[in-house]
PDB file of N, CA and C in Angstrom:
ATOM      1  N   UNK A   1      12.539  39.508 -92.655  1.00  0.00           N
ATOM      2  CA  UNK A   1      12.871  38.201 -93.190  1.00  0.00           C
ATOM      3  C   UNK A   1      11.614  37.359 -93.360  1.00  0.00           C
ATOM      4  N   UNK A   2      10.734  37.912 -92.439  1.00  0.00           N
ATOM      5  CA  UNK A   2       9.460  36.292 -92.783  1.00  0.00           C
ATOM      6  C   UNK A   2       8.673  37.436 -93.256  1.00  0.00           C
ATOM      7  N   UNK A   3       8.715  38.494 -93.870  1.00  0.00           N
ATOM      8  CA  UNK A   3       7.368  38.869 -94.784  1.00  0.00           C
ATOM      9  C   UNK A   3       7.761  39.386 -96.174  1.00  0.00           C
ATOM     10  N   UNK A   4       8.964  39.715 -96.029  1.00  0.00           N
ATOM     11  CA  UNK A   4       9.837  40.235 -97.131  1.00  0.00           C
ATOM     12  C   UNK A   4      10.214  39.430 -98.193  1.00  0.00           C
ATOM     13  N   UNK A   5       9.864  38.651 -98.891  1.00  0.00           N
ATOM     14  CA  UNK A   5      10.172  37.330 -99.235  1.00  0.00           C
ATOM     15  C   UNK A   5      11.374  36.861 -99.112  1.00  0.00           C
ATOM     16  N   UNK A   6      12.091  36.834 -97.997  1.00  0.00           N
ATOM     17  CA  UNK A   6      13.298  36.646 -97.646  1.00  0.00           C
ATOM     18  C   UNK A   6      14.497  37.385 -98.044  1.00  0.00           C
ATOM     19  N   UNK A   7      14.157  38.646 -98.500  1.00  0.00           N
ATOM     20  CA  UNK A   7      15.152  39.739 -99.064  1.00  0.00           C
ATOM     21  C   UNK A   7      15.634  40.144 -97.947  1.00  0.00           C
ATOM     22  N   UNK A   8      16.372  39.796 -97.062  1.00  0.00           N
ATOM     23  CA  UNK A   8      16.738  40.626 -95.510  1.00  0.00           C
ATOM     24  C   UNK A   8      17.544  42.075 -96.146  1.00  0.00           C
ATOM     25  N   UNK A   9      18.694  41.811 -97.050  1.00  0.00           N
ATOM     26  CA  UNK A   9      19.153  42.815 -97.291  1.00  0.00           C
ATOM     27  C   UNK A   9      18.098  44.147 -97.671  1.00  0.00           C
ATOM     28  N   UNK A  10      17.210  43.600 -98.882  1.00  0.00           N
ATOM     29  CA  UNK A  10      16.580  45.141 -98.991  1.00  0.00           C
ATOM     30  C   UNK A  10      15.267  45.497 -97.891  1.00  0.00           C
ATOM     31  N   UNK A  11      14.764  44.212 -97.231  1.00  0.00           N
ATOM     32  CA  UNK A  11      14.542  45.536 -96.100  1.00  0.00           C
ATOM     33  C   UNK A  11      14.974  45.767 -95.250  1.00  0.00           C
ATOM     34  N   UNK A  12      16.032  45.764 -95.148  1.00  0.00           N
ATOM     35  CA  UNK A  12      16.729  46.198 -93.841  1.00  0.00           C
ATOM     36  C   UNK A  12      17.040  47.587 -94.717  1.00  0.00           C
ATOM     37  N   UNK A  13      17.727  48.007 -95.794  1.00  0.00           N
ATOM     38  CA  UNK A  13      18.325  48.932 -96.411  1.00  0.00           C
ATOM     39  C   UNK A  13      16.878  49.805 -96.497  1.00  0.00           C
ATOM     40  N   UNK A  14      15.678  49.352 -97.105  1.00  0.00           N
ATOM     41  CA  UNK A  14      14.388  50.288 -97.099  1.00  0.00           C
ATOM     42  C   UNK A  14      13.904  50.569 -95.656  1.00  0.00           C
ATOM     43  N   UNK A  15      14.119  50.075 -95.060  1.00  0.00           N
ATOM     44  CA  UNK A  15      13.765  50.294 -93.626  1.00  0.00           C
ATOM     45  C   UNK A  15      14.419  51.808 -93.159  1.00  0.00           C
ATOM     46  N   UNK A  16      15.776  51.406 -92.997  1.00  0.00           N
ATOM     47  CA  UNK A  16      16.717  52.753 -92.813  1.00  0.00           C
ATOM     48  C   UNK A  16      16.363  53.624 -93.666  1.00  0.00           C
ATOM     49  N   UNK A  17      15.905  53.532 -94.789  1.00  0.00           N
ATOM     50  CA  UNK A  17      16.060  54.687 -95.436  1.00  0.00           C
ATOM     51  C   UNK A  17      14.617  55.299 -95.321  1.00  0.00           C
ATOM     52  N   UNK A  18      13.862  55.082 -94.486  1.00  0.00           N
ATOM     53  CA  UNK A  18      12.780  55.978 -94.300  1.00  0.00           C
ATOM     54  C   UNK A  18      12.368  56.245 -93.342  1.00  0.00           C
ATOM     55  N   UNK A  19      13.550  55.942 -92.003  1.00  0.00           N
ATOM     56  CA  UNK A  19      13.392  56.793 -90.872  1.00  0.00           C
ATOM     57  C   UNK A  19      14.200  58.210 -90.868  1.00  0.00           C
ATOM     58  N   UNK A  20      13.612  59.201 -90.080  1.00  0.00           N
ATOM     59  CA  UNK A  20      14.034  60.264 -90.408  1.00  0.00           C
ATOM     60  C   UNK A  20      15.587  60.302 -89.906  1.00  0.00           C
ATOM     61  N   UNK A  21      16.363  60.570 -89.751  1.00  0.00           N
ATOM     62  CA  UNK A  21      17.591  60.768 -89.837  1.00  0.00           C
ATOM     63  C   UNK A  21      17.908  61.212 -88.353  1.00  0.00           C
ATOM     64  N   UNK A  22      17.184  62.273 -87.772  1.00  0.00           N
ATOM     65  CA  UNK A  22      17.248  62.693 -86.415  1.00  0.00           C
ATOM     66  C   UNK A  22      16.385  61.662 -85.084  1.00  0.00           C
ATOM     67  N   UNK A  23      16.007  60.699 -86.023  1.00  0.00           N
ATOM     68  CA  UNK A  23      15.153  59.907 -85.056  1.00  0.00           C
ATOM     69  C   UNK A  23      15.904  58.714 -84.473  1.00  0.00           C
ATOM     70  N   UNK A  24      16.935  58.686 -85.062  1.00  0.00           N
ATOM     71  CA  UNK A  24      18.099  57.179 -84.459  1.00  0.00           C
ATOM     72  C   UNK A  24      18.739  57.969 -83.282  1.00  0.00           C
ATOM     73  N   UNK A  25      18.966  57.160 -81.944  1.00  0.00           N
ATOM     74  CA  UNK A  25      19.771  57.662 -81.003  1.00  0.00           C
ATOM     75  C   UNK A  25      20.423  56.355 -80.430  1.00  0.00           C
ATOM     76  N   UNK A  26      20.198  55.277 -81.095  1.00  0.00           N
ATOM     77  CA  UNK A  26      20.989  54.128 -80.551  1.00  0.00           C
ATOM     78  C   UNK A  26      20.520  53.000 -81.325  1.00  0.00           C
ATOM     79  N   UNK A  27      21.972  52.439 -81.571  1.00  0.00           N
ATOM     80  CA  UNK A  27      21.430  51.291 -82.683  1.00  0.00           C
ATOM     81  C   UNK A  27      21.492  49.886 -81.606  1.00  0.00           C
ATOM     82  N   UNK A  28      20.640  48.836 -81.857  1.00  0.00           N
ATOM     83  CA  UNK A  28      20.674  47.510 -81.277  1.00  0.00           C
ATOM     84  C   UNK A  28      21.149  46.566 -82.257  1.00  0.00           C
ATOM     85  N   UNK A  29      22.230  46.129 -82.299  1.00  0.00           N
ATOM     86  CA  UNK A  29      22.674  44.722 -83.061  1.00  0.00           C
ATOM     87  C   UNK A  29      22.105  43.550 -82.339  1.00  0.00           C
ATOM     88  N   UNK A  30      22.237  42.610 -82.509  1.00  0.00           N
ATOM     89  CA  UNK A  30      21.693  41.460 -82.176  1.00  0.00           C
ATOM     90  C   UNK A  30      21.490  39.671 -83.466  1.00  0.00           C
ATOM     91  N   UNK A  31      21.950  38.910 -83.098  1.00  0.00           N
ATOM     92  CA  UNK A  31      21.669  37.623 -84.226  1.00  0.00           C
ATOM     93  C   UNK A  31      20.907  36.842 -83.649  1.00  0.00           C
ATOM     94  N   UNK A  32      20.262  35.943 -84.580  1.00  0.00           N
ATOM     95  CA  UNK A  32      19.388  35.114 -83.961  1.00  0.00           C
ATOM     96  C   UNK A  32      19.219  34.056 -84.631  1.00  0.00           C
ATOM     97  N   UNK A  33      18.550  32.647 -84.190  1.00  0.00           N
ATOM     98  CA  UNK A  33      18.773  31.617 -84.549  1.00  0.00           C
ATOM     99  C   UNK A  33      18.270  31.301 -85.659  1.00  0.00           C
ATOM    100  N   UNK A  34      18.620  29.955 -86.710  1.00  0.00           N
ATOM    101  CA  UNK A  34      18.383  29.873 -87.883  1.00  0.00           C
ATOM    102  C   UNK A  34      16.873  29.086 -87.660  1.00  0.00           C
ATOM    103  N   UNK A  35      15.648  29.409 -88.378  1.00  0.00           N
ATOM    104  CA  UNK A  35      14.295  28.798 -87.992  1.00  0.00           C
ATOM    105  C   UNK A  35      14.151  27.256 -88.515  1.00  0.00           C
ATOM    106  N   UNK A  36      13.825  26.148 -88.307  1.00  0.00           N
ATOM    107  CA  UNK A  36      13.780  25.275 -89.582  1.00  0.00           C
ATOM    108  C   UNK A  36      12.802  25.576 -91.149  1.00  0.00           C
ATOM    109  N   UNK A  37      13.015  24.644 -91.712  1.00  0.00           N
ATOM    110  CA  UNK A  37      12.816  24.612 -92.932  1.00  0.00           C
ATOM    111  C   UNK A  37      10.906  25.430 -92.742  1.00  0.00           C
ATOM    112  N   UNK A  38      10.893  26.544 -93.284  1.00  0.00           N
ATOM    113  CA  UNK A  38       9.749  26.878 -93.567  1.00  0.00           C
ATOM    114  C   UNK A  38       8.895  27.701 -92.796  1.00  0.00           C
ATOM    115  N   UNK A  39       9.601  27.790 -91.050  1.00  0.00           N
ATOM    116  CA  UNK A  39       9.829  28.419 -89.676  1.00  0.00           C
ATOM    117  C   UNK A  39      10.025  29.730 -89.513  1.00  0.00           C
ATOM    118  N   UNK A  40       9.595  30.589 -89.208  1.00  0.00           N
ATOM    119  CA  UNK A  40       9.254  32.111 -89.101  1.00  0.00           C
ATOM    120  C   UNK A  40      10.806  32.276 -88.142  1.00  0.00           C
ATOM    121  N   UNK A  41      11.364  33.445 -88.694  1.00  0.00           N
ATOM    122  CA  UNK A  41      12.899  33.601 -87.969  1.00  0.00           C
ATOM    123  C   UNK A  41      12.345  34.395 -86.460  1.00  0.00           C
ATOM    124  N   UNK A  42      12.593  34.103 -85.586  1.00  0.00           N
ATOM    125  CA  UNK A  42      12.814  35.190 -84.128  1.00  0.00           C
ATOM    126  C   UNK A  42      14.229  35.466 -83.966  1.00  0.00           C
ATOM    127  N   UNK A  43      13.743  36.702 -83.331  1.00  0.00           N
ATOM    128  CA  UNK A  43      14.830  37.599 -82.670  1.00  0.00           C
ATOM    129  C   UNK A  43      15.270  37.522 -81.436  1.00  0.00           C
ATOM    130  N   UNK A  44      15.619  36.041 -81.273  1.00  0.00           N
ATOM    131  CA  UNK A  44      16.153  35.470 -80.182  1.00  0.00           C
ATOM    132  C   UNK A  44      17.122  36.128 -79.263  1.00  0.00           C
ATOM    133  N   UNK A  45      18.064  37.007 -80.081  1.00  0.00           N
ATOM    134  CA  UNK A  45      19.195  37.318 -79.022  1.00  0.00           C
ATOM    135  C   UNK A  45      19.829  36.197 -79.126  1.00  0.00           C
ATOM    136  N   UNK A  46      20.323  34.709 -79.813  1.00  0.00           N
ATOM    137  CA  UNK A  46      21.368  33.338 -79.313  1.00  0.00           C
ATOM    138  C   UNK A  46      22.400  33.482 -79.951  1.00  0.00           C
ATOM    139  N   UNK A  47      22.529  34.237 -81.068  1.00  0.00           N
ATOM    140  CA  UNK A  47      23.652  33.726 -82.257  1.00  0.00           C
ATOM    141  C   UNK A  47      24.920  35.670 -82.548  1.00  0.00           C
ATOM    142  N   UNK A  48      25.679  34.990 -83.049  1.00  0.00           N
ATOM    143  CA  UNK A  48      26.428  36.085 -83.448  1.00  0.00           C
ATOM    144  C   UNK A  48      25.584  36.999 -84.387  1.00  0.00           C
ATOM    145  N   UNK A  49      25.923  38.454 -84.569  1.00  0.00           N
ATOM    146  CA  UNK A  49      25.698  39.101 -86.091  1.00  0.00           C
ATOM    147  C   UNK A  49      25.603  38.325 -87.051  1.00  0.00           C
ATOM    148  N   UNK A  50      24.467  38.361 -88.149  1.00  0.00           N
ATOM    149  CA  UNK A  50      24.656  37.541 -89.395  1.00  0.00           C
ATOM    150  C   UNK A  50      25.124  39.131 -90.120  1.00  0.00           C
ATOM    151  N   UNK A  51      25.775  38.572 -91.211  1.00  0.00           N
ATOM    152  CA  UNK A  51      26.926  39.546 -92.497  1.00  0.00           C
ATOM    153  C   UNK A  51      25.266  40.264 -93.049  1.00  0.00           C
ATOM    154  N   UNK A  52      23.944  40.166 -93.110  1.00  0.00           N
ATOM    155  CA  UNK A  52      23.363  40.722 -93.863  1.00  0.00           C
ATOM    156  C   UNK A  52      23.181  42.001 -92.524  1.00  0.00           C
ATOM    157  N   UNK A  53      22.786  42.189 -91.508  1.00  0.00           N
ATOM    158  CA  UNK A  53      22.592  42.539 -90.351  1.00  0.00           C
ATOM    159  C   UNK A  53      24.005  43.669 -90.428  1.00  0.00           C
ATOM    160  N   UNK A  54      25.496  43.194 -90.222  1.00  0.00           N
ATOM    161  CA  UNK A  54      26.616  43.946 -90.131  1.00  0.00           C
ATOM    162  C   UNK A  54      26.427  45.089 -91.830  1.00  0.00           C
ATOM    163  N   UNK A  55      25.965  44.473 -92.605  1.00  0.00           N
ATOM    164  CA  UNK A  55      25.548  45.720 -93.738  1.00  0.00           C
ATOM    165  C   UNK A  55      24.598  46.666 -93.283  1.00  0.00           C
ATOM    166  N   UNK A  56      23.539  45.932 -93.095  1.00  0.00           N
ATOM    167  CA  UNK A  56      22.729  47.257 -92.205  1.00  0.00           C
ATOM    168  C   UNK A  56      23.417  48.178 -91.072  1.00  0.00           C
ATOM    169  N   UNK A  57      24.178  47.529 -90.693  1.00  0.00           N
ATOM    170  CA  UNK A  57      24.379  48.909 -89.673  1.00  0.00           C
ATOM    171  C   UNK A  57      25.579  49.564 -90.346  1.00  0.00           C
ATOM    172  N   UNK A  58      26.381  49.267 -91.389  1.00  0.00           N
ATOM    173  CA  UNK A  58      26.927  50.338 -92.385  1.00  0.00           C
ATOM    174  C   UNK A  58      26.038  50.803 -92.521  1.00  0.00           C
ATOM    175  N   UNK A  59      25.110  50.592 -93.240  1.00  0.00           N
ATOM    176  CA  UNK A  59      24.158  51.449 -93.988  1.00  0.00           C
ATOM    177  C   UNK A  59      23.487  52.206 -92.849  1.00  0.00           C
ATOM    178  N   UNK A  60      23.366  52.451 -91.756  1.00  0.00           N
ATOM    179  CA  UNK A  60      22.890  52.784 -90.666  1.00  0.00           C
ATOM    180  C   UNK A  60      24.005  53.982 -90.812  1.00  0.00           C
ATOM    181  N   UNK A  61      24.965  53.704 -90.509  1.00  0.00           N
ATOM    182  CA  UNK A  61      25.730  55.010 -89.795  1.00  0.00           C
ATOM    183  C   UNK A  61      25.982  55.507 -91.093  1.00  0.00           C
ATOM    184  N   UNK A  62      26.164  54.886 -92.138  1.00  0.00           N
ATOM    185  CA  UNK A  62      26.044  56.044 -93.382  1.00  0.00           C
ATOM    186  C   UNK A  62      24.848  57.121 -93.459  1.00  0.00           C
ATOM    187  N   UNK A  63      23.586  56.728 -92.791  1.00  0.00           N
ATOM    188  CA  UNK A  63      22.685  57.765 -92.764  1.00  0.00           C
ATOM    189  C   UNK A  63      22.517  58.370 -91.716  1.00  0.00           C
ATOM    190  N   UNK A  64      23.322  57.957 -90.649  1.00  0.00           N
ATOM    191  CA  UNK A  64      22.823  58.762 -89.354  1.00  0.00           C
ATOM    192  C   UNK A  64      24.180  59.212 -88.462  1.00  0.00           C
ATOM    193  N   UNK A  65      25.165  58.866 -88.943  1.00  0.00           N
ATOM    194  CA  UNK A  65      25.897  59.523 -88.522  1.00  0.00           C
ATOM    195  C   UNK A  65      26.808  58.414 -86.871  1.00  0.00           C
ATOM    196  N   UNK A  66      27.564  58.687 -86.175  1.00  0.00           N
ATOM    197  CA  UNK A  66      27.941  58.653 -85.132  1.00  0.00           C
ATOM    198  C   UNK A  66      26.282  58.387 -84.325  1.00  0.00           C
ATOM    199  N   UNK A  67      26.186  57.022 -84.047  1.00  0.00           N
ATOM    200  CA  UNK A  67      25.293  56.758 -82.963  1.00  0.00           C
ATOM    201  C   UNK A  67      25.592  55.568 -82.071  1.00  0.00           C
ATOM    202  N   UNK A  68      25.435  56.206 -80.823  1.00  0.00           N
ATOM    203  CA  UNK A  68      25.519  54.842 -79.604  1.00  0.00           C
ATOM    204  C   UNK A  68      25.377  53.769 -80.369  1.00  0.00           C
ATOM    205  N   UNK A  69      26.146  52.501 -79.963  1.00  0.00           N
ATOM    206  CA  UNK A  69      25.704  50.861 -80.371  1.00  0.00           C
ATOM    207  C   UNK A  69      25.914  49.847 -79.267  1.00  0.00           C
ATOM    208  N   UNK A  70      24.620  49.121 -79.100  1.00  0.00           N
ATOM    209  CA  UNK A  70      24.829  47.781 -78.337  1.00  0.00           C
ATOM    210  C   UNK A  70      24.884  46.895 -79.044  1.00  0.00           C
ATOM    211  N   UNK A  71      25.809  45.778 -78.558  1.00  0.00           N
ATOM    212  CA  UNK A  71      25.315  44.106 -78.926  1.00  0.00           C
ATOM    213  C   UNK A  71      24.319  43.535 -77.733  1.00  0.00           C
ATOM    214  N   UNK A  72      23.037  43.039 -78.201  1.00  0.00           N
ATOM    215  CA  UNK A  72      22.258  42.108 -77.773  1.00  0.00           C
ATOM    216  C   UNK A  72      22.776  40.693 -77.794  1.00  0.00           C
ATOM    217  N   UNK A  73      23.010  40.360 -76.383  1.00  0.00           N
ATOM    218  CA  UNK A  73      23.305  38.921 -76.814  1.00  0.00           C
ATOM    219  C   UNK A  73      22.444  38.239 -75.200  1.00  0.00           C
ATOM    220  N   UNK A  74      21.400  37.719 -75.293  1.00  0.00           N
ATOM    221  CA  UNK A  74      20.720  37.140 -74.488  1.00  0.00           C
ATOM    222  C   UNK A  74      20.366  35.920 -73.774  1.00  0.00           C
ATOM    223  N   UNK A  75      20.389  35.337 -74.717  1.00  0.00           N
ATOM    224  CA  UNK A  75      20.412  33.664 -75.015  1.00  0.00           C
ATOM    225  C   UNK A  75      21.258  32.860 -75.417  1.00  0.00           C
ATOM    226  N   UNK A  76      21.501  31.674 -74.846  1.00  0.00           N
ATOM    227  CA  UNK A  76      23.470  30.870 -75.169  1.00  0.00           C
ATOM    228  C   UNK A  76      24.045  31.791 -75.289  1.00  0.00           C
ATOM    229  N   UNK A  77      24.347  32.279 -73.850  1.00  0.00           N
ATOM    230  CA  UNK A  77      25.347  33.097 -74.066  1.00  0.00           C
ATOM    231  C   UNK A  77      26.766  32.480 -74.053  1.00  0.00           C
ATOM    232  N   UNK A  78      28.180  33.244 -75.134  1.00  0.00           N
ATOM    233  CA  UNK A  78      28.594  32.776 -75.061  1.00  0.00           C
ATOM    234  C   UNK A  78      30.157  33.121 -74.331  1.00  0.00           C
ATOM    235  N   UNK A  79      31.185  32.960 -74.506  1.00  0.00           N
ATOM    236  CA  UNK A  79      32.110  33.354 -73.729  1.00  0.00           C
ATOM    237  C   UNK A  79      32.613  34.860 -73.907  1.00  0.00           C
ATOM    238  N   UNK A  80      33.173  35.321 -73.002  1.00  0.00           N
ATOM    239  CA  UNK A  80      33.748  36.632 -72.916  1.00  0.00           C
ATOM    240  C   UNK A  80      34.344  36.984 -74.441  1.00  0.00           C
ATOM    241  N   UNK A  81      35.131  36.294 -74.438  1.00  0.00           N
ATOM    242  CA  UNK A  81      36.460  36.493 -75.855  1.00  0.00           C
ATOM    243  C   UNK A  81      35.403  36.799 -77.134  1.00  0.00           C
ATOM    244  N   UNK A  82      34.262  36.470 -77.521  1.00  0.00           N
ATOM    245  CA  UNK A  82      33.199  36.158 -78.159  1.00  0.00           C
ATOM    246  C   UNK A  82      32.365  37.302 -78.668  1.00  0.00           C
ATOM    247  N   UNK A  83      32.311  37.647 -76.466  1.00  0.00           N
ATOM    248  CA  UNK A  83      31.288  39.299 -76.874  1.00  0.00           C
ATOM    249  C   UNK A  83      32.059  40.377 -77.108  1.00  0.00           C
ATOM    250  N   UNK A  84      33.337  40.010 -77.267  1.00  0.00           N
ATOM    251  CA  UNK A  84      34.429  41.619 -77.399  1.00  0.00           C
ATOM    252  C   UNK A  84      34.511  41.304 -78.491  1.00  0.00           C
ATOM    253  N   UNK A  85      34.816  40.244 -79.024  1.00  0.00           N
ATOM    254  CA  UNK A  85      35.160  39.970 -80.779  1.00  0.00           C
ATOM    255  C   UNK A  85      33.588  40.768 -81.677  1.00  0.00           C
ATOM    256  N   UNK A  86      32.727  40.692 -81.127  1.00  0.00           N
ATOM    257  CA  UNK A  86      31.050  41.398 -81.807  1.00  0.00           C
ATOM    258  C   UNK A  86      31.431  42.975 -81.233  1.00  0.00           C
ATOM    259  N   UNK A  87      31.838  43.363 -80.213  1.00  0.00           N
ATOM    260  CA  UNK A  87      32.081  44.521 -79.903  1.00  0.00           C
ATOM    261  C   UNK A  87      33.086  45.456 -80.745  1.00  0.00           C
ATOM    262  N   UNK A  88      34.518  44.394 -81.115  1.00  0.00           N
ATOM    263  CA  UNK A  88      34.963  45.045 -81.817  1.00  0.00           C
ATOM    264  C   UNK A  88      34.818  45.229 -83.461  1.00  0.00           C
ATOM    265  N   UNK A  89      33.866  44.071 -83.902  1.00  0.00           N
ATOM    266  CA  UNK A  89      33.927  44.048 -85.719  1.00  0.00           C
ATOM    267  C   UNK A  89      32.778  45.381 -85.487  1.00  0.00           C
ATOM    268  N   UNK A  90      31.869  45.935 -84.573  1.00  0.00           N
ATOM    269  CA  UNK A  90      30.849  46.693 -84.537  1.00  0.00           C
ATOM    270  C   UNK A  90      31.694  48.634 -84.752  1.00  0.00           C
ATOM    271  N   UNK A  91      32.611  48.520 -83.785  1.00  0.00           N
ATOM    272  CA  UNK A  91      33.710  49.292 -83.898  1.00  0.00           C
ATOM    273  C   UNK A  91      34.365  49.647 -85.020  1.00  0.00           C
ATOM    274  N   UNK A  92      34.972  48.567 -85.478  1.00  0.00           N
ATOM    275  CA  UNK A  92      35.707  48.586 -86.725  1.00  0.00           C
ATOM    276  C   UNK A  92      35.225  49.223 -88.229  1.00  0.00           C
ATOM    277  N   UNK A  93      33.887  48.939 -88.053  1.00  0.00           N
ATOM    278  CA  UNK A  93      33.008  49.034 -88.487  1.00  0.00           C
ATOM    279  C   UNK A  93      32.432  50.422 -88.338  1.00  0.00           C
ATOM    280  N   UNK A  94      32.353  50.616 -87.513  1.00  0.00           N
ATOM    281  CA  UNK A  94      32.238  52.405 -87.080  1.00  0.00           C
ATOM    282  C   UNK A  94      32.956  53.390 -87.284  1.00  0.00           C
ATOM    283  N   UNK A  95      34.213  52.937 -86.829  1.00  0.00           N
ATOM    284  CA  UNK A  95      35.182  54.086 -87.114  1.00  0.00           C
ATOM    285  C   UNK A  95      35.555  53.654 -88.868  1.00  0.00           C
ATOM    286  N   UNK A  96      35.458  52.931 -89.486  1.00  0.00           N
ATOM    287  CA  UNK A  96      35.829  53.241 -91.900  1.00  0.00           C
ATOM    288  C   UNK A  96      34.804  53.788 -91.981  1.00  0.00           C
ATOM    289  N   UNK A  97      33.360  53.283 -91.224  1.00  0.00           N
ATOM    290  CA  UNK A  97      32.063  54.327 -92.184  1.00  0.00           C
ATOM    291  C   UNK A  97      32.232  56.056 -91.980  1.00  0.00           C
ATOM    292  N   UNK A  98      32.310  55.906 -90.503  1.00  0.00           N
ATOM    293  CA  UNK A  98      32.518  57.548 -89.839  1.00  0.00           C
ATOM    294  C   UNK A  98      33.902  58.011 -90.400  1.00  0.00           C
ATOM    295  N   UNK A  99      35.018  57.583 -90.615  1.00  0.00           N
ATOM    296  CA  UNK A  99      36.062  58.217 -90.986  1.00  0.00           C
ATOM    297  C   UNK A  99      36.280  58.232 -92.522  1.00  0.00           C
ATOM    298  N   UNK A 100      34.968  57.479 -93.550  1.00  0.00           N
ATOM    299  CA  UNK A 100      34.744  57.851 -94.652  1.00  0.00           C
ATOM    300  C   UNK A 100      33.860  58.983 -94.727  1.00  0.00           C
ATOM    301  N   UNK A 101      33.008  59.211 -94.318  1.00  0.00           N
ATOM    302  CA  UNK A 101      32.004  60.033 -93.958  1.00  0.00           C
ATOM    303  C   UNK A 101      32.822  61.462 -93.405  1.00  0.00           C
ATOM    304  N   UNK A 102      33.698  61.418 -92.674  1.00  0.00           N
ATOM    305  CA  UNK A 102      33.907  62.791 -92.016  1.00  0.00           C
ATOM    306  C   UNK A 102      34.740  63.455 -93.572  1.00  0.00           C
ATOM    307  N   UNK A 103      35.594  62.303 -94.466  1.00  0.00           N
ATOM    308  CA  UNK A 103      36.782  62.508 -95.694  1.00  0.00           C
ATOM    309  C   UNK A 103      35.550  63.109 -96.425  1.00  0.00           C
ATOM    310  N   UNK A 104      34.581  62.842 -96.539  1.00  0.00           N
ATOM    311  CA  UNK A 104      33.585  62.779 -97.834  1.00  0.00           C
ATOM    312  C   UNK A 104      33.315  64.240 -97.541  1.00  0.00           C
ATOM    313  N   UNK A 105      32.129  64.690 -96.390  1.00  0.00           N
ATOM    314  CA  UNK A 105      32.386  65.767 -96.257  1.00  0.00           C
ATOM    315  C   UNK A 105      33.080  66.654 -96.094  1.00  0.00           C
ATOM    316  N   UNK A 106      34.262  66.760 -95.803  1.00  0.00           N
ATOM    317  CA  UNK A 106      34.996  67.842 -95.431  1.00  0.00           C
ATOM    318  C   UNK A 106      35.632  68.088 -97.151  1.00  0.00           C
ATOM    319  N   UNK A 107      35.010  67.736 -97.769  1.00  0.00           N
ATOM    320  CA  UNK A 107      35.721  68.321 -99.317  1.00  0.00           C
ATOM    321  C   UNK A 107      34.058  69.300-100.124  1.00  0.00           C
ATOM    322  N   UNK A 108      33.070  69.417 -98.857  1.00  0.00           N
ATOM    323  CA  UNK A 108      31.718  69.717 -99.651  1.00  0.00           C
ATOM    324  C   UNK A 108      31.700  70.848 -98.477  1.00  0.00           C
TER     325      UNK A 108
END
C-alpha cells in the first residue's frame, strides 16, 4: 500500500503469484488502522480484515491450496463475538474456494 501507488489489490495478487506454491504453510490475516491523510499505512494488528485483504486470501487458497489460517488481532482488541465473526467469514471463505477447487479438479 505505501509503495505500490496505492494499488493494494494488485500487489497483494502479484505478490501471491510469485511465491512458489509449496512455500505457504500458514496464512496470517490481520487489519490495520487507516493512516492520516498522506501517512504511511502500518500493520498494526487494531482493525478488522479490510475487503481488499479478504480477496487476497481467496486468491491465496486458489493458489495454494488448503492452508492453516490465523487472525491477527493485537491491538484494540475487540470483543469475543467480533473475533469469531473474522474467524468465521475466514472459514467461509475457505471452505467455496476449496470446495470450488476440489469441483474444478476432479473433472481434469
Amino acid at each position: 500500500m505505501n509503495f505500490e501507488g496505492a494499488n493494494i489489490e494488485q500487489s497483494i495478487a502479484d505478490y501471491i503469484n510469485v511465491l512458489p506454491i509449496n512455500s505457504v504453510a500458514q496464512i496470517h490475516l490481520a487489519g490495520c488502522s487507516q493512516p492520516a491523510a498522506g501517512g504511511l499505512m502500518i500493520d498494526d494488528h487494531a482493525c478488522p480484515v479490510s475487503s481488499p485483504v479478504w480477496q487476497g486470501y481467496q486468491q491465496a487458497l486458489q493458489r495454494f491450496g488448503a492452508v492453516p489460517t490465523l487472525i491477527e488481532w493485537d491491538n484494540n482488541l475487540p470483543n469475543w463475538s467480533t473475533l469469531i465473526d473474522e474467524a468465521n467469514k475466514a472459514r467461509t471463505i475457505a471452505n467455496a474456494v476449496l470446495a470450488e477447487k476440489e469441483y474444478s479438479l476432479s473433472y481434469f
